[in-house]
Protein backbone atom coordinates (compact mmCIF):
# COMPACT_ATOMS: atom_id res chain seq x y z
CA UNK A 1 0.00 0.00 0.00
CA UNK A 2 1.56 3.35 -1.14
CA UNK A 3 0.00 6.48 0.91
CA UNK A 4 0.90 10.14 -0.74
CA UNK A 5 0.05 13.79 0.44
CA UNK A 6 -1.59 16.16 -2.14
CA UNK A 7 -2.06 20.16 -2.11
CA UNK A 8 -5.51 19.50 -4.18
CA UNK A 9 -6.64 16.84 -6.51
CA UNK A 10 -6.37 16.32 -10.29
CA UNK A 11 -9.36 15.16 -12.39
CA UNK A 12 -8.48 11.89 -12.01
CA UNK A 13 -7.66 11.49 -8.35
CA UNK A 14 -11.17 14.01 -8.15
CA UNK A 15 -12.99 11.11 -9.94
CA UNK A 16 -11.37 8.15 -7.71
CA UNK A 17 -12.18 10.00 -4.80
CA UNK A 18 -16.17 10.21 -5.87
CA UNK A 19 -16.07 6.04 -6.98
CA UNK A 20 -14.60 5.86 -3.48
CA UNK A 21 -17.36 7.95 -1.63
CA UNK A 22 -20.06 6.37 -3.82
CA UNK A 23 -18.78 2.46 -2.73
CA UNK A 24 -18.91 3.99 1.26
CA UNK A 25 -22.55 5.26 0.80
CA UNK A 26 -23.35 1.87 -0.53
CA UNK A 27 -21.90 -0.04 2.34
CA UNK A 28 -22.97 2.26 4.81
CA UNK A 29 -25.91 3.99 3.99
CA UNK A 30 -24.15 6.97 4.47
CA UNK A 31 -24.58 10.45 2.46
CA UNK A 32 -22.74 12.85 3.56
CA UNK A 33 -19.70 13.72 0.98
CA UNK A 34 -16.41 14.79 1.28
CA UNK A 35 -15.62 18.45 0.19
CA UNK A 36 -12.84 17.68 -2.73
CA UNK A 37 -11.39 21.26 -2.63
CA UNK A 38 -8.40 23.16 -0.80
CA UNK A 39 -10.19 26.23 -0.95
CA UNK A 40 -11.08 27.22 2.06
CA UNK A 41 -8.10 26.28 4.15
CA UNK A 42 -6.54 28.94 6.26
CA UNK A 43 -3.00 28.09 4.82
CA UNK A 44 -2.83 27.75 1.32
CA UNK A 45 0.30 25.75 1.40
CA UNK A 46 -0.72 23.16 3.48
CA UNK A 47 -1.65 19.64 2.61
CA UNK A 48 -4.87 18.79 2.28
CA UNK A 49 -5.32 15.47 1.49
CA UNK A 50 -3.74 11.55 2.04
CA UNK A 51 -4.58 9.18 -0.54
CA UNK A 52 -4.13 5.86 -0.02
CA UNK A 53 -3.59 3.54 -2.99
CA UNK A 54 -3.14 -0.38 -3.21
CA UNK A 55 -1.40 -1.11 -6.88
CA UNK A 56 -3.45 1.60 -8.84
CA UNK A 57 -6.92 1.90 -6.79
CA UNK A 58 -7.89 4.92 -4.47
CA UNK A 59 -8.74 2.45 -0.97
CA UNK A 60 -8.45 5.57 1.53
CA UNK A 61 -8.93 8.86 1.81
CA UNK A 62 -8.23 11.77 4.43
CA UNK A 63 -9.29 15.79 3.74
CA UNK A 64 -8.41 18.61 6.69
CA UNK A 65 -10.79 21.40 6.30
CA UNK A 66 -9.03 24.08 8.12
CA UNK A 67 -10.66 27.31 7.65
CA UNK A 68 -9.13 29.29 10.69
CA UNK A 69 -6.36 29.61 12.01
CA UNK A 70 -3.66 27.10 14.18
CA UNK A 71 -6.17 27.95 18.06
CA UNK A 72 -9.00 26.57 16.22
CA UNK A 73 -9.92 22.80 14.97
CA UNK A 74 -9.80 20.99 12.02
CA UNK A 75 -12.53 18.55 10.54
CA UNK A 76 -10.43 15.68 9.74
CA UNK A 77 -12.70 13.20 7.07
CA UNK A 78 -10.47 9.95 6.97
CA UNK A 79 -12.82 7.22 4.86
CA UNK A 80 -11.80 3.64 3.87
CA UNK A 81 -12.90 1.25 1.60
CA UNK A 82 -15.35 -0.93 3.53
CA UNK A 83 -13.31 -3.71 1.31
CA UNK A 84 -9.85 -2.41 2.87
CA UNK A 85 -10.84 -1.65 6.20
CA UNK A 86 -9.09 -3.91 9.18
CA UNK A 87 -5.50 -3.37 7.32
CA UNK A 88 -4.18 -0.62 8.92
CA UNK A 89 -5.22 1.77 6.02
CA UNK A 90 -6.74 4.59 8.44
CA UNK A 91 -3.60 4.05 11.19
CA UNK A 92 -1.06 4.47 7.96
CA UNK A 93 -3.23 7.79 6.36
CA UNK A 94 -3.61 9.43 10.11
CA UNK A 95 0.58 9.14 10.50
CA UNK A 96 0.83 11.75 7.85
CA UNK A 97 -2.32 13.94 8.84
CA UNK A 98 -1.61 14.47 12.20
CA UNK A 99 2.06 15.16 10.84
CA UNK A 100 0.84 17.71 8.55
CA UNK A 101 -1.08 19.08 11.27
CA UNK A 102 1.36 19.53 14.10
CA UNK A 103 3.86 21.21 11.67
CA UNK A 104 1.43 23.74 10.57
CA UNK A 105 0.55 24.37 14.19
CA UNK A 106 -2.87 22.37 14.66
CA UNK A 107 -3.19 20.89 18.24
CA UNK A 108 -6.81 20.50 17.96
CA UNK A 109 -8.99 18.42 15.81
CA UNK A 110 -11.96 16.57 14.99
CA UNK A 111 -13.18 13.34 13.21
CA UNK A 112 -16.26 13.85 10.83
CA UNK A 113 -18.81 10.61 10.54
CA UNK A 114 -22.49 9.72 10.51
CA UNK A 115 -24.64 8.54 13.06
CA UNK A 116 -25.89 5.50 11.34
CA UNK A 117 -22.09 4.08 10.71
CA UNK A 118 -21.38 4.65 14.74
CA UNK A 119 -24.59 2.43 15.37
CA UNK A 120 -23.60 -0.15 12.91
CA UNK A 121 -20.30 -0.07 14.30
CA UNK A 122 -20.64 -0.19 18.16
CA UNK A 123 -16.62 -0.67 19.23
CA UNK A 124 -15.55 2.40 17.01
CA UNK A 125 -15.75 5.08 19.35
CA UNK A 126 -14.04 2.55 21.91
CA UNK A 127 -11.77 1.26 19.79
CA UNK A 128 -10.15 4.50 18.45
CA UNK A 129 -10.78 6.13 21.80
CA UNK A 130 -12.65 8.52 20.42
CA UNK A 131 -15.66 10.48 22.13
CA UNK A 132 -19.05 12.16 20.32
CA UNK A 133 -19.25 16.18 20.93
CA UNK A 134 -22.98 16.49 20.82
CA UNK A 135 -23.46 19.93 21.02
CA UNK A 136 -21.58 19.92 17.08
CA UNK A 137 -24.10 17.22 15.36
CA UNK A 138 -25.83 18.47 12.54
CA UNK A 139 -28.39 17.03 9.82
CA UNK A 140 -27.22 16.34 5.99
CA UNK A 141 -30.89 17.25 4.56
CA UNK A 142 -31.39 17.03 0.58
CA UNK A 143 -33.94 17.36 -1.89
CA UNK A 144 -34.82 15.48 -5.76
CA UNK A 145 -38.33 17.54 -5.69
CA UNK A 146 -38.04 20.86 -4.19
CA UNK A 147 -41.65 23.00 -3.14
CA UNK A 148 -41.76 25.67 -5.94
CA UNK A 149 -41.94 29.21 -5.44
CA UNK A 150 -45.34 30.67 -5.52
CA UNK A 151 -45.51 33.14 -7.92
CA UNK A 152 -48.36 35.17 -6.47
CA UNK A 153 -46.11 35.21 -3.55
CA UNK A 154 -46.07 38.93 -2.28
CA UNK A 155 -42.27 39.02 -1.81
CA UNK A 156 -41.63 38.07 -5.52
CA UNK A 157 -42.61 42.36 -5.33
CA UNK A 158 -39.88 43.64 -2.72
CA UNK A 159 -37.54 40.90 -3.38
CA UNK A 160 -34.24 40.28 -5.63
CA UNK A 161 -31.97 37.54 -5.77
CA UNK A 162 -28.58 37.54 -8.09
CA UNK A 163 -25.63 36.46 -8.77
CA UNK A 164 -23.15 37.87 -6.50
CA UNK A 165 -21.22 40.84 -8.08
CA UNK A 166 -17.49 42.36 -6.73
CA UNK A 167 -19.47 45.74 -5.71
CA UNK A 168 -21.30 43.57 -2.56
CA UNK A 169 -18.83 41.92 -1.65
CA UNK A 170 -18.13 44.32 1.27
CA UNK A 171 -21.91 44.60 2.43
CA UNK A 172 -21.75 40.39 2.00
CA UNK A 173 -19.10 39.76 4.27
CA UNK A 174 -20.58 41.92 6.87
CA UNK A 175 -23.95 40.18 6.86
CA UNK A 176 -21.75 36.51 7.23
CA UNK A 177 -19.57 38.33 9.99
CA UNK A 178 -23.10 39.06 11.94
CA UNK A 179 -24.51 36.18 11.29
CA UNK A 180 -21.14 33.42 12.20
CA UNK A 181 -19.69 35.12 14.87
CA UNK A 182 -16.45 35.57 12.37
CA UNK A 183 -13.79 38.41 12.43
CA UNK A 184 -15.05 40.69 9.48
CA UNK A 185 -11.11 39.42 7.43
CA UNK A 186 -12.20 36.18 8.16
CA UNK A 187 -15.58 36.57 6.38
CA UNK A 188 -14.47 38.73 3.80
CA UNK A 189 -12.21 36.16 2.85
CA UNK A 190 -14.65 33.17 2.86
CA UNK A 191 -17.02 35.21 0.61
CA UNK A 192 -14.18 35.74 -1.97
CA UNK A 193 -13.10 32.51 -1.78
CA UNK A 194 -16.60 31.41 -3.28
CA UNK A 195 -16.59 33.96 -5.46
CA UNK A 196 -13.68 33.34 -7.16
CA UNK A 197 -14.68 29.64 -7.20
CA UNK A 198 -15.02 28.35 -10.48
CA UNK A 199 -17.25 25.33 -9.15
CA UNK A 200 -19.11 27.75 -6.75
CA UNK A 201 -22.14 30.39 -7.52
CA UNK A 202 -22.47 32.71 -5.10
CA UNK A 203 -25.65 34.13 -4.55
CA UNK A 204 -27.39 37.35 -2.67
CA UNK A 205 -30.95 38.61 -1.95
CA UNK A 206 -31.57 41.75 -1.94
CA UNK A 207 -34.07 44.52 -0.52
CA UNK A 208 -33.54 47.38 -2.98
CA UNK A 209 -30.26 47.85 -2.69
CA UNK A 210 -29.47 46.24 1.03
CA UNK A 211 -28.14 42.63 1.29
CA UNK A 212 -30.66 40.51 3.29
CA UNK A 213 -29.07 37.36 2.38
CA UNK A 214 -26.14 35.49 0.75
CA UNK A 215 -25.47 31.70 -0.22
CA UNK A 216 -22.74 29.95 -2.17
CA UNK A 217 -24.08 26.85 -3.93
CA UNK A 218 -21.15 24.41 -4.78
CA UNK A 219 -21.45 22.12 -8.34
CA UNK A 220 -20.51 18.87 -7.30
CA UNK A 221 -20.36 15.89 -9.07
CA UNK A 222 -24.23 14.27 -7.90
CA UNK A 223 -25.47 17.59 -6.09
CA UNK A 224 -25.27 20.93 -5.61
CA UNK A 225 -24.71 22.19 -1.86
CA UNK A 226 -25.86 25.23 -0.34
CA UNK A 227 -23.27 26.68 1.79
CA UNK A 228 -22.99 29.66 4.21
CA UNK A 229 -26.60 30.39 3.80
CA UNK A 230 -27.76 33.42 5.69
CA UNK A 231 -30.56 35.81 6.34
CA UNK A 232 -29.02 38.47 7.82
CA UNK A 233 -30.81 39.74 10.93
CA UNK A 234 -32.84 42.45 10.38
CA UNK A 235 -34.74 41.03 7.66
CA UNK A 236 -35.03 37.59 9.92
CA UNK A 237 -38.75 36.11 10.85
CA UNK A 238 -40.01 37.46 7.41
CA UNK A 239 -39.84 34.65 5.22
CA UNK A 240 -37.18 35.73 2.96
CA UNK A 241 -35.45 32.27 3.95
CA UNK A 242 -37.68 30.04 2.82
CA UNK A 243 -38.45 32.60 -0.31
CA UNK A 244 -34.36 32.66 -1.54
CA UNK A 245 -33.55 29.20 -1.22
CA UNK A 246 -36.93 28.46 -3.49
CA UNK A 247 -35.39 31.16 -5.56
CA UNK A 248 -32.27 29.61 -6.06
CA UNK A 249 -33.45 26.27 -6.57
CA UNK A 250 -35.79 28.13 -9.68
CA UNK A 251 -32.46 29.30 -11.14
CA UNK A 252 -30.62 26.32 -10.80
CA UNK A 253 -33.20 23.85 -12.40
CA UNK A 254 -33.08 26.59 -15.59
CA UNK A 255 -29.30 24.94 -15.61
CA UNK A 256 -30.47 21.87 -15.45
CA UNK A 257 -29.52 21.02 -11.50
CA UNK A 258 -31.48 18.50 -10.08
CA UNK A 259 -30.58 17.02 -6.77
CA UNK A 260 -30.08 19.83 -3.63
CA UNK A 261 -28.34 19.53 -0.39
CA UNK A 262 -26.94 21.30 2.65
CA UNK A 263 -26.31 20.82 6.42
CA UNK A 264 -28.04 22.08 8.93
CA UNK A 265 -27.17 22.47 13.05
CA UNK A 266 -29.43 19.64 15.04
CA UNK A 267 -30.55 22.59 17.35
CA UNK A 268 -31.59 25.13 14.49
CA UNK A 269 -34.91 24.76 14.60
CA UNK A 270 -36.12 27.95 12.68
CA UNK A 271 -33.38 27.01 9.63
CA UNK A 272 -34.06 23.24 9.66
CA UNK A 273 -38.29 24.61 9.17
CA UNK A 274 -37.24 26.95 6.16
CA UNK A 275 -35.48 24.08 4.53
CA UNK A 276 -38.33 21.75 5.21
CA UNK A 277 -40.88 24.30 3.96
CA UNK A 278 -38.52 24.21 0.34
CA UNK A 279 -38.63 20.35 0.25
CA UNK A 280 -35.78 19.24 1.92
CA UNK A 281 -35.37 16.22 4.16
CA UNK A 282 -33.56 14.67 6.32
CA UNK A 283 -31.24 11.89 5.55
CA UNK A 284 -28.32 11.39 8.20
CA UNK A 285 -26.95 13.09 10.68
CA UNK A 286 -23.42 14.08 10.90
CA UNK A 287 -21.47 13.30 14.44
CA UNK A 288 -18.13 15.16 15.45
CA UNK A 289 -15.93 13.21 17.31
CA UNK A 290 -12.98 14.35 19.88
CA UNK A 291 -9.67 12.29 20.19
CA UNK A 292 -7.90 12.86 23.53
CA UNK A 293 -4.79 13.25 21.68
CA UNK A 294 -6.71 16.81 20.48
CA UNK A 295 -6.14 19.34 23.05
């Protein structure tokens, strides 16, 4: 078994890596999928994923999603092929993560999995002395037959949504700073990240000329996945949540999209509602889990 570090993936390693995912849903029922991009990580030099190969086939596969900087965690998705698993595959991949991670700084971290492997797999947590963080769970909900918009709908009147433009980027990031809790660098950052993602469209609602919302929607390869969606707070309570992500949906289907997707926090009620009241449902639900080597 040969295990290598990459910066990002090719097309080809891009397309192992989705085989790979699609043989662990299979096996597992699982859904959630692994974000294939370096995009977002706080240091653009540092690796971001360990591929593990037997002869030519992709059998493991680890991706750090580091988006802040070395006091904060990293999501650490490590996935084996339920064929390989039991050989040492994950022990081999997590020598060079948690090598990449120390030398960049990282001292905390966390492992990214589904509820419904955990049940089917009792001694995990045990095994790998590993620990759930409840208060991080969150739902994987998607849709194949979203509620249309109603057109008679009296916001279709006070209400614009478009394709994010350079000029709002400023008003954008402020709205995402409010809304996350972020430093306004950190969120002005994230926002042009998306933006200048060529596999992300990045969109905003607007209220004449005020930004009441933003979302990036990335293309993947079986879905596209609403990201950083946010009403910002004076225009909350209103309905413009439910009304922009119908929106978008309307746009996206003109492009021929046709499966939707996005996570939502176990304890947001009022978002996990709006995505219901668009079609959305919920499929698994994503479990954090803390190593006591993370500190």
């Amino acid at each position: 078994m040969k295990v290598s570090e990459r910066l990002s993936l090719n097309n080809e390693e891009t397309k192992q890596a989705n085989a790979l995912t699609k043989r662990i849903h299979l096996a597992d029922n699982t859904y959630s999928n692994i974000y294939l991009s370096n995009k977002y990580n706080y240091f653009s030099d540092m690796p971001t994923f360990v591929l593990a190969y037997e002869e030519q086939k992709l059998i493991g596969l680890t991706m750090l999603y580091a988006d802040d900087g070395p006091d904060e965690e990293v999501e650490v998705h490590l996935v084996v092929d339920p064929q390989f698993r039991r050989r040492k595959v994950a022990t081999k991949m997590w020598k060079h993560v948690k090598r990449i991670m120390l030398q960049f700084g990282y001292h905390k971290w966390e492992f990214v999995s589904e509820k419904v492997f955990l049940a089917k797999n009792p001694d995990f947590l045990a095994n790998c002395n590993l620990t759930v963080v409840k208060e991080d769970s969150d739902y994987y909900m998607r849709t194949k037959q979203p509620i249309p918009l109603n057109k008679a709908d009296n916001l279709n009147q006070i209400l614009e949504v478009k394709i994010l433009a350079e000029n709002y980027v400023d008003q954008v990031a402020k709205a995402h700073s409010n809304a996350f809790g972020e430093a306004i660098a950190t969120s002005t950052k994230y926002v042009k990240n998306a933006l200048a993602d060529k596999d992300t469209t990045s969109f905003i609602l607007l209220k004449g000329n005020e930004v009441a919302g933003y979302c990036a929607v990335d293309h993947g390869e079986s879905e596209d996945y609403f990201f950083g969606l946010l009403i910002d707070r004076p225009f909350r309570g209103q309905g413009f949540g439910t009304f922009f992500i119908k929106k978008m949906i309307a746009i996206l289907q003109k492009e021929g999209s046709k499966v939707f997707a996005l996570n939502a926090d176990v304890d947001n009620k009022a978002a996990i509602h709006i995505y219901e009241k668009a079609g959305f449902k919920i499929l698994s639900e994503t479990m954090y889990l803390k190593s006591q080597e993370s500190h």
